[in-house]
Protein backbone atom coordinates (compact mmCIF):
# COMPACT_ATOMS: atom_id res chain seq x y z
CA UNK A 1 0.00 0.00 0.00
CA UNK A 2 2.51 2.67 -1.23
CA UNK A 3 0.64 5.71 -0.75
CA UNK A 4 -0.86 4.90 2.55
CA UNK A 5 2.45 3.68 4.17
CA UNK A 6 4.68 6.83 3.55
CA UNK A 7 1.56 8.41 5.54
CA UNK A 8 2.04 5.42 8.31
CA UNK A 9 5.62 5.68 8.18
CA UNK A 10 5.31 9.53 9.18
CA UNK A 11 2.54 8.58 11.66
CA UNK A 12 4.59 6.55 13.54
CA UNK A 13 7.66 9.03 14.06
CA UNK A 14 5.04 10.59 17.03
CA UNK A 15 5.53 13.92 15.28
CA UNK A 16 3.90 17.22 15.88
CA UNK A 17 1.53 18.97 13.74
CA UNK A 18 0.18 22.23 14.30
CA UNK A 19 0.63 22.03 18.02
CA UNK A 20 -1.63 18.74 18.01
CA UNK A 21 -0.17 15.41 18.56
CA UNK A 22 0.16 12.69 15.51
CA UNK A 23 -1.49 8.94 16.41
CA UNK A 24 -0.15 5.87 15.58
CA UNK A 25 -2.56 3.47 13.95
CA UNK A 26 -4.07 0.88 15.97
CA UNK A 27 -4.22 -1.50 12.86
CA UNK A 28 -4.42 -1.17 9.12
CA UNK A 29 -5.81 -3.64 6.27
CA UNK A 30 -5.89 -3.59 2.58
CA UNK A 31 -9.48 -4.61 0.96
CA UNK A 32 -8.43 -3.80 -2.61
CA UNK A 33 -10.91 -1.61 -3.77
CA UNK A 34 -12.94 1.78 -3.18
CA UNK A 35 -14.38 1.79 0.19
CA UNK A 36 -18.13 2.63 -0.24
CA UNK A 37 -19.41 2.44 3.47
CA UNK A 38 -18.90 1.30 6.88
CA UNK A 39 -20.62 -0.27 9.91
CA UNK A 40 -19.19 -1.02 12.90
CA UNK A 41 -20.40 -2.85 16.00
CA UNK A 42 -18.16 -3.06 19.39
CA UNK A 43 -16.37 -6.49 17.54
CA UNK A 44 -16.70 -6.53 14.15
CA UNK A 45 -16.64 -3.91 11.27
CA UNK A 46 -18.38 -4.64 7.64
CA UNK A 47 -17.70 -2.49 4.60
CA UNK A 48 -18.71 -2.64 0.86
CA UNK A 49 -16.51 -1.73 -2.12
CA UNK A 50 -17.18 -0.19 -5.33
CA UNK A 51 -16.49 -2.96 -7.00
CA UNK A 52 -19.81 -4.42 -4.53
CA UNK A 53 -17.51 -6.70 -2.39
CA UNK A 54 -18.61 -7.27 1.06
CA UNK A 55 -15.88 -7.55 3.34
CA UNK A 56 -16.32 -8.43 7.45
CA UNK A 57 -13.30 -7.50 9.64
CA UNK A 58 -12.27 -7.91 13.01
CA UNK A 59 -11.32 -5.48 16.09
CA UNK A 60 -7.69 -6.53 15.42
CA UNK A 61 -8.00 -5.80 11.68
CA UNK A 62 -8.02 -9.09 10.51
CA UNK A 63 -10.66 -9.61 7.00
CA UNK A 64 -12.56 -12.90 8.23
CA UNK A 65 -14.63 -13.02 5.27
CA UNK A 66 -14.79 -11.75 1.55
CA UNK A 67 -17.73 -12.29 -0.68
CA UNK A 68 -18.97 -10.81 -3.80
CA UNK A 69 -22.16 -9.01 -2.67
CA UNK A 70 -23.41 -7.08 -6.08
CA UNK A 71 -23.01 -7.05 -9.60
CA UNK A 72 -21.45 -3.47 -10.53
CA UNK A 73 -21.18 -2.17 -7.53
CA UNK A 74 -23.20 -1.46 -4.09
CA UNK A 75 -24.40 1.68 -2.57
CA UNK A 76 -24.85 1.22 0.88
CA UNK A 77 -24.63 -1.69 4.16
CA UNK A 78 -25.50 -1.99 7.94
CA UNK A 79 -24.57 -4.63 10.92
CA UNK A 80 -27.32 -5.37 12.67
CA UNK A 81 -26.23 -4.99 16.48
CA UNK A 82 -26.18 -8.03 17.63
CA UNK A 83 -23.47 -8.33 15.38
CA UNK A 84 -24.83 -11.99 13.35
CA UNK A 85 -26.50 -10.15 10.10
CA UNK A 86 -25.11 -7.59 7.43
CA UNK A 87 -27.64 -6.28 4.98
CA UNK A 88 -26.31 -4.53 1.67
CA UNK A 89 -27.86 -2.82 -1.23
CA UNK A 90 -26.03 -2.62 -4.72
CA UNK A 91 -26.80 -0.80 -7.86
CA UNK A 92 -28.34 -4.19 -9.47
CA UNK A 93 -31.67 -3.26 -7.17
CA UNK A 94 -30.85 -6.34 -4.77
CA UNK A 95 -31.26 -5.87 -0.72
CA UNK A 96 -29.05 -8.71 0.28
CA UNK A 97 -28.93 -10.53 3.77
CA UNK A 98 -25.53 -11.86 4.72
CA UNK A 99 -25.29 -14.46 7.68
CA UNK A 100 -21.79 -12.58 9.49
CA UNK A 101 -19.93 -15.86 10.83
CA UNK A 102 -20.36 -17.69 7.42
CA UNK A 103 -20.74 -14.84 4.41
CA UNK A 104 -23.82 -16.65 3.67
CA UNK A 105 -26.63 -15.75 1.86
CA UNK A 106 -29.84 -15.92 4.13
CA UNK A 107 -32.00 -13.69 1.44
CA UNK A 108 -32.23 -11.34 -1.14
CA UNK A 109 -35.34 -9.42 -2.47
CA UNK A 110 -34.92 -8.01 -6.37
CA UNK A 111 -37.73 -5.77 -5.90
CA UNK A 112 -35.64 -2.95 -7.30
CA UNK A 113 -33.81 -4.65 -9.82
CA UNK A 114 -35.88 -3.77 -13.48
CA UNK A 115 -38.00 -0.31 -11.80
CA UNK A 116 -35.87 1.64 -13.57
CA UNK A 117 -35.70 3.73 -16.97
CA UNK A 118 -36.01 1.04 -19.60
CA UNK A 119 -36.65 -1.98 -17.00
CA UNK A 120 -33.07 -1.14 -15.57
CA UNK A 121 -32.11 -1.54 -12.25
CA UNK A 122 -32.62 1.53 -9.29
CA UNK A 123 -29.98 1.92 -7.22
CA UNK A 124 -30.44 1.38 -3.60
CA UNK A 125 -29.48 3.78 -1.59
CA UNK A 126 -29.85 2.99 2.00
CA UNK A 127 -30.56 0.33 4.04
CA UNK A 128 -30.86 0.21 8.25
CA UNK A 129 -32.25 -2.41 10.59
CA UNK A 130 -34.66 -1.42 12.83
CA UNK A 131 -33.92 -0.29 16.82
CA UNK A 132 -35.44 -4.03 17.45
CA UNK A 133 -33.07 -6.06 14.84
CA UNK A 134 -37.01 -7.13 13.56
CA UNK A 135 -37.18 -5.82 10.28
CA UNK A 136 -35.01 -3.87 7.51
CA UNK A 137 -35.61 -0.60 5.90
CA UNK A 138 -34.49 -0.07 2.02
CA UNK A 139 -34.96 3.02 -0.09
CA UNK A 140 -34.70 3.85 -3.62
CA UNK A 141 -35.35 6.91 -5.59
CA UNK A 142 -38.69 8.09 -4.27
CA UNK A 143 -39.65 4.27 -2.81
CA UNK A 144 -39.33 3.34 0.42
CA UNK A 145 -40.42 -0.83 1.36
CA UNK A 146 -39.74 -2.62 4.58
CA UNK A 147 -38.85 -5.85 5.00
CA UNK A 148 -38.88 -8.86 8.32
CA UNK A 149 -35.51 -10.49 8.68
CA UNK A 150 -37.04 -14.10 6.78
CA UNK A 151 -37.23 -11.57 3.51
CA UNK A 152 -40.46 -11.06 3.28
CA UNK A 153 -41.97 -7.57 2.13
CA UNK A 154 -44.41 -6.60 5.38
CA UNK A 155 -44.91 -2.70 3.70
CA UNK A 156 -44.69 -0.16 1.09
CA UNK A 157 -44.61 3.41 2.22
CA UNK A 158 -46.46 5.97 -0.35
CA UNK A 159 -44.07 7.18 -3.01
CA UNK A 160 -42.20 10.86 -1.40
CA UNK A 161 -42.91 13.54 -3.44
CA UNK A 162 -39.19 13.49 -4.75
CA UNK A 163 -35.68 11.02 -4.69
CA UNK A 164 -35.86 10.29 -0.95
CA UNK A 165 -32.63 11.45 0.44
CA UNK A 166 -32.28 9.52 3.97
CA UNK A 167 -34.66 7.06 6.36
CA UNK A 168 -33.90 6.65 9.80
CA UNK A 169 -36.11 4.78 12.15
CA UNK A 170 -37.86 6.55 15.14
CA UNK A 171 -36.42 4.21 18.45
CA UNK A 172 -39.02 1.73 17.73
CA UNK A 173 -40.37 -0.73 14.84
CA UNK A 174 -43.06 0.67 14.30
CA UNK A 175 -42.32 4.34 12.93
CA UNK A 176 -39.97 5.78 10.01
CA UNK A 177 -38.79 9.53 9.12
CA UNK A 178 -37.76 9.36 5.67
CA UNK A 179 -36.68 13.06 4.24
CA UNK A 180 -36.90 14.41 0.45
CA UNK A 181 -37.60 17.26 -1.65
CA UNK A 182 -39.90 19.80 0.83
CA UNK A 183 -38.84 18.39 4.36
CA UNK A 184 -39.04 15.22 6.45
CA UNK A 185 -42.15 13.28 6.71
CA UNK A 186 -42.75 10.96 9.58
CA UNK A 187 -44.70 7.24 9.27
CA UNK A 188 -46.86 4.86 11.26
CA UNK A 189 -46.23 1.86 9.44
CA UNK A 190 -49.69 -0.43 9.05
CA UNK A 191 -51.52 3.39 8.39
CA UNK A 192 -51.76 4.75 5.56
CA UNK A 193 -50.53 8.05 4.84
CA UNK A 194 -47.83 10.26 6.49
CA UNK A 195 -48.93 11.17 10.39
CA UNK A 196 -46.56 14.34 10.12
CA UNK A 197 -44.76 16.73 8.01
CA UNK A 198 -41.84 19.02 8.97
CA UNK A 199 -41.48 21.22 6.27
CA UNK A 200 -39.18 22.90 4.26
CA UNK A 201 -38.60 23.56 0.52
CA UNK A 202 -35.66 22.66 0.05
CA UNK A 203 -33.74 18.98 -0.92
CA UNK A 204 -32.51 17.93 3.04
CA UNK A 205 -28.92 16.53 2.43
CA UNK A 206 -28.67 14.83 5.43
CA UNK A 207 -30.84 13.46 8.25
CA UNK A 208 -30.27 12.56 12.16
CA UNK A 209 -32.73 11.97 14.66
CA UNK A 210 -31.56 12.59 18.42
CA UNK A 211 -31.39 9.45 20.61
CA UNK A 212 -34.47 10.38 22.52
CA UNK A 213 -36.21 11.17 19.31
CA UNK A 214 -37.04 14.84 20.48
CA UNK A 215 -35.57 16.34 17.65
CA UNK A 216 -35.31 16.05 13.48
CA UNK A 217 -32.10 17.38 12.16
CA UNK A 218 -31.57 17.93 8.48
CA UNK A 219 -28.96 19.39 6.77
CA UNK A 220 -30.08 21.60 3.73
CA UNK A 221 -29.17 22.17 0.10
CA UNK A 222 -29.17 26.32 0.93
CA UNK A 223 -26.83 25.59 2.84
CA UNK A 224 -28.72 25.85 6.49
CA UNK A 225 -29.14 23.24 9.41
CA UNK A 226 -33.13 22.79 9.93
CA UNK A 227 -33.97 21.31 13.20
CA UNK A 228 -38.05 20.20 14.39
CA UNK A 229 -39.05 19.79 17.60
CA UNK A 230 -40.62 16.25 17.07
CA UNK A 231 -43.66 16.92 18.83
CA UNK A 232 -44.59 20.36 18.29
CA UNK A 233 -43.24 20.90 15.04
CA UNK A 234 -41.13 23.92 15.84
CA UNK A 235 -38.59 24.48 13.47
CA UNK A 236 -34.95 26.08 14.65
CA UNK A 237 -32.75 27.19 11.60
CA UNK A 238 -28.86 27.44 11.75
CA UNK A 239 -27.24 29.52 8.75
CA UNK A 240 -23.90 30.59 7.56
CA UNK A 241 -21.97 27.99 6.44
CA UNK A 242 -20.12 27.91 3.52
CA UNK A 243 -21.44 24.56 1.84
CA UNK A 244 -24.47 22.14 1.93
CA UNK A 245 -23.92 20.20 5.21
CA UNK A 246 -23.82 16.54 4.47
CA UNK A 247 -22.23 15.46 8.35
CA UNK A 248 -24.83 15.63 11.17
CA UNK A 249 -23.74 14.09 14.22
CA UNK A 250 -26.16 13.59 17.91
CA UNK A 251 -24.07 12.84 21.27
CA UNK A 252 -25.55 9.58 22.35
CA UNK A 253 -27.43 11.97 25.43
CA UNK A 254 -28.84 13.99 22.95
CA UNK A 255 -27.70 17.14 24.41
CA UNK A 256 -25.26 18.21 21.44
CA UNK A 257 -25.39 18.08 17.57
CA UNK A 258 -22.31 18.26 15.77
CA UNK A 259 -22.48 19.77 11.87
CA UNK A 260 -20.05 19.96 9.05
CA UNK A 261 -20.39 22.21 5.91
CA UNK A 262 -16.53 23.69 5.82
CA UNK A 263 -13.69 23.51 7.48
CA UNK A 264 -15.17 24.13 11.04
CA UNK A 265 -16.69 21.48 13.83
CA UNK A 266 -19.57 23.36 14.59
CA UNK A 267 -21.12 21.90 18.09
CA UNK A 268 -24.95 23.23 19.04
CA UNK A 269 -25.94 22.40 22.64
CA UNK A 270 -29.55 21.18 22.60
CA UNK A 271 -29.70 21.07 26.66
CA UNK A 272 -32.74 23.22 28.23
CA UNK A 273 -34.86 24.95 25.85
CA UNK A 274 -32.39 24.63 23.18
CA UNK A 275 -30.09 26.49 20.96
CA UNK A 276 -32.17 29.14 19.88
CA UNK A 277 -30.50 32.81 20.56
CA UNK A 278 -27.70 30.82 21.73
CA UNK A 279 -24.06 30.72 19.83
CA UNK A 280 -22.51 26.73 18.76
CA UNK A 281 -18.77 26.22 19.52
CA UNK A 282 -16.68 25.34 17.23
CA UNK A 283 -13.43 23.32 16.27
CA UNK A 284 -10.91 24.81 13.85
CA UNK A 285 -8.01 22.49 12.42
CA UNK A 286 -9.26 20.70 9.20
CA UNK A 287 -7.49 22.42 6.28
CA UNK A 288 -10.31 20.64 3.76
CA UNK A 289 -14.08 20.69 4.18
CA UNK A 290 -15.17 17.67 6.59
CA UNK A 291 -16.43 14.63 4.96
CA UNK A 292 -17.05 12.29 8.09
CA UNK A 293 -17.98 13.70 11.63
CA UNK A 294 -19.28 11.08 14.57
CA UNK A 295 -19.82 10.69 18.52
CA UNK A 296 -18.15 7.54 19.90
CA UNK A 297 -20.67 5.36 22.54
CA UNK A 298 -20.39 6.84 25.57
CA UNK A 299 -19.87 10.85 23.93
CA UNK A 300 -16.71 11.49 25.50
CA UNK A 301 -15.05 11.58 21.86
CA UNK A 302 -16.17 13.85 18.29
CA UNK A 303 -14.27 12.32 15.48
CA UNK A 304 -13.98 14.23 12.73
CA UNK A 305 -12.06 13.72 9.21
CA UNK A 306 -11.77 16.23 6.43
CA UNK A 307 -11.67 15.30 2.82
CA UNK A 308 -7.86 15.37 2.71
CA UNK A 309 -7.71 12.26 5.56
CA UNK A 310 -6.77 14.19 7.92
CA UNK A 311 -8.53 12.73 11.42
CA UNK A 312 -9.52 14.38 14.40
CA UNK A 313 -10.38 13.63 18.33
CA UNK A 314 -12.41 16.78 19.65
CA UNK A 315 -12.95 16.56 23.35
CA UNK A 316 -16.43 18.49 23.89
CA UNK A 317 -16.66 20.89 26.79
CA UNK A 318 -17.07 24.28 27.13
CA UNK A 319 -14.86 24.81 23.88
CA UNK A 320 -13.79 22.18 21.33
CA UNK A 321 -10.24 21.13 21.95
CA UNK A 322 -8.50 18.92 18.94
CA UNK A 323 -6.52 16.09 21.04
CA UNK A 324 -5.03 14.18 18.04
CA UNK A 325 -4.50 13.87 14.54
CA UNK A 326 -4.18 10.78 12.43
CA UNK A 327 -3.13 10.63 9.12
CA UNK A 328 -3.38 13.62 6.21
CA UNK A 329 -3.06 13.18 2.10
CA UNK A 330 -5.57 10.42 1.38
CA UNK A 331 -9.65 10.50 0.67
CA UNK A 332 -11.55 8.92 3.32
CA UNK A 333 -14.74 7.95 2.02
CA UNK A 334 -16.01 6.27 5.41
CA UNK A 335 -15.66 6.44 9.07
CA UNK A 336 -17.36 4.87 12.15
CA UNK A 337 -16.65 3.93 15.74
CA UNK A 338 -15.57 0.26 16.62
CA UNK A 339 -16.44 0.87 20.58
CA UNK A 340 -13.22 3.06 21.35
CA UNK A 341 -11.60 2.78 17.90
CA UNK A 342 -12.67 5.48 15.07
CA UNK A 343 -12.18 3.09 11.59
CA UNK A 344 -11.58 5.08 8.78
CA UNK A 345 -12.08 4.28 5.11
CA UNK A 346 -9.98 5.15 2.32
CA UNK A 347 -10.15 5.69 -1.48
CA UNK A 348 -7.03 3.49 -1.77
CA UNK A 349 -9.66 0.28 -0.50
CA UNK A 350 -7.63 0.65 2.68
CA UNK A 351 -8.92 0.98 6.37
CA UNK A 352 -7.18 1.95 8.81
CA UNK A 353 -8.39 1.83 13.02
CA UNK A 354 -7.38 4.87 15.69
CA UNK A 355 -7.94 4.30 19.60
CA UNK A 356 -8.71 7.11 20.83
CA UNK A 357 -6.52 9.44 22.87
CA UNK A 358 -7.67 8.12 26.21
């Protein structure tokens, strides 16, 4: 791995950059292809390449399995928590259920796969177990279908009004947020019809619902942050950043939501009544526009990585200090936490795993 190990190499030399501290890798491995996405549970990390290879890896960085999941190329994958699935969705229109110990294939649904232009295939563009482990969301362009873990297809949610953008599922099994074109619109499943609408008219470019489900984060194409108060609808509205923010990121108490869109960790704090009137604070370091931006479990840690590679460890108090700094000079495309490892993804097809400072 030429270009990543000169990086290493200097990584290794426990240099300083810009008054922060450079980490050594916890481990590194080489998956041979465009890293796609990430999931992560406390053991075991699953990513998909561009070429649609699924590839399960261990906390020590050791590949246990390889299997070709999709025909040109996947989209998007999840772990369920427990650790024993993977579901992935490819640009053939295939949700695919992988059994984690053996790389198995427990099911696959081809609902997708001829929906397209001219009978070809929609790409699927996000799939996500349910807080339960009970059933499996999938969206593509403006459809959104649910699934049980035996495959079978238990509901189709009315087509959004535009290409839905991001699902999440609302702490239970029973209720979806799925955002596109004009806001985020939130679903009972088993009734028919959206229950609620949190408007706003412009294409949402991200979406993160706070652990207790109190509040609906979106990030916007005008460049604003648009946050709901689930229940009462209220809508809070953070401007001036220099880009569409694409990295949304809830502490695991809810009380703070990270946001990219430049160069700059902002950090709102959603304790009390909230952030309105009230100024964020912010993290300066990143040289490039962040690409990647998450809490660890227990939301001691804010990892952050900028489109150059460079990696961050904010620790969150009353300002936003940058502890350490992994390596700079190569795209991540990915990043999630492995309990107190942040797992990057590279470009290159290479990941690469940083404890955290403490």
């Amino acid at each position: 791995m030429p270009r990543v190990e000169s990086q290493l190499v200097e990584s290794l030399d426990g240099q300083i950059v810009d008054g922060v501290p450079v980490l050594k890798p916890a481990w590194t491995c080489d998956l041979g292809d465009y890293v796609v996405a990430l999931s992560a549970t406390k053991a075991l990390s699953a990513a998909i390449t561009g070429a649609g290879e699924l590839l399960l890896v261990t906390s020590d960085g050791t590949i246990t399995q390889r299997v070709a999941a999709h025909r040109g190329g996947a989209q998007c994958l999840e772990l369920s928590q427990n650790g024993e699935w993977v579901v992935t969705g490819g640009q053939d229109g295939f949700v695919r259920l992988w059994d984690c110990r053996s790389a198995k294939l427990v099911w696959e649904s081809s609902h997708w796969s001829s929906l397209g232009a001219g009978g070809t295939p929609c790409w699927v563009d996000g799939v996500h177990f349910s807080p339960n482990g009970r059933r499996i969301v999938a969206h593509a362009g403006k459809s959104v279908v649910v699934f049980d873990t035996e495959g079978a297809l238990l509901v189709t949610l009315p087509a959004a009004p535009a290409t839905v953008s991001s699902v999440t599922w609302d702490r239970t099994d029973d209720w979806l947020l799925a955002a596109a074109y004009g806001g985020v619109w939130r679903h009972k499943l088993g009734e028919v019809g959206a229950k609620k609408h949190y408007g706003w008219k412009m294409a949402p470019t991200a979406l993160a619902l706070s652990p207790d489900s109190k509040w609906i984060a979106t990030g916007s194409q005008d460049c604003t942050v648009h946050v709901w108060n689930a229940k009462t609808g209220e809508d809070l509205a953070m401007s001036g950043y220099p880009q569409k923010i694409k990295e949304l990121a809830w502490s695991p108490d809810s009380r703070l939501l990270a946001t990219g869109g430049g160069q700059v960790v902002t950090v709102w704090s959603f304790s009390g009544k909230g952030p309105a009137g009230s100024d964020p604070i912010v993290g300066q370091g990143h040289v490039e526009a962040i690409s990647q931006l998450a809490f660890n479990g227990d939301g001691k840690w804010l990892g952050s990585v900028g489109k150059d590679g460079a990696v961050f460890f904010w620790k969150v108090g009353r300002t936003l200090e940058a502890k350490a700094l992994g390596l700079r000079g190569v795209s991540c495309t990915a990043a999630q936490w492995q309990s107190n490892q942040f797992v990057t993804g590279y470009a290159t097809g290479h990941l690469i795993a940083w404890n955290s400072p403490e």
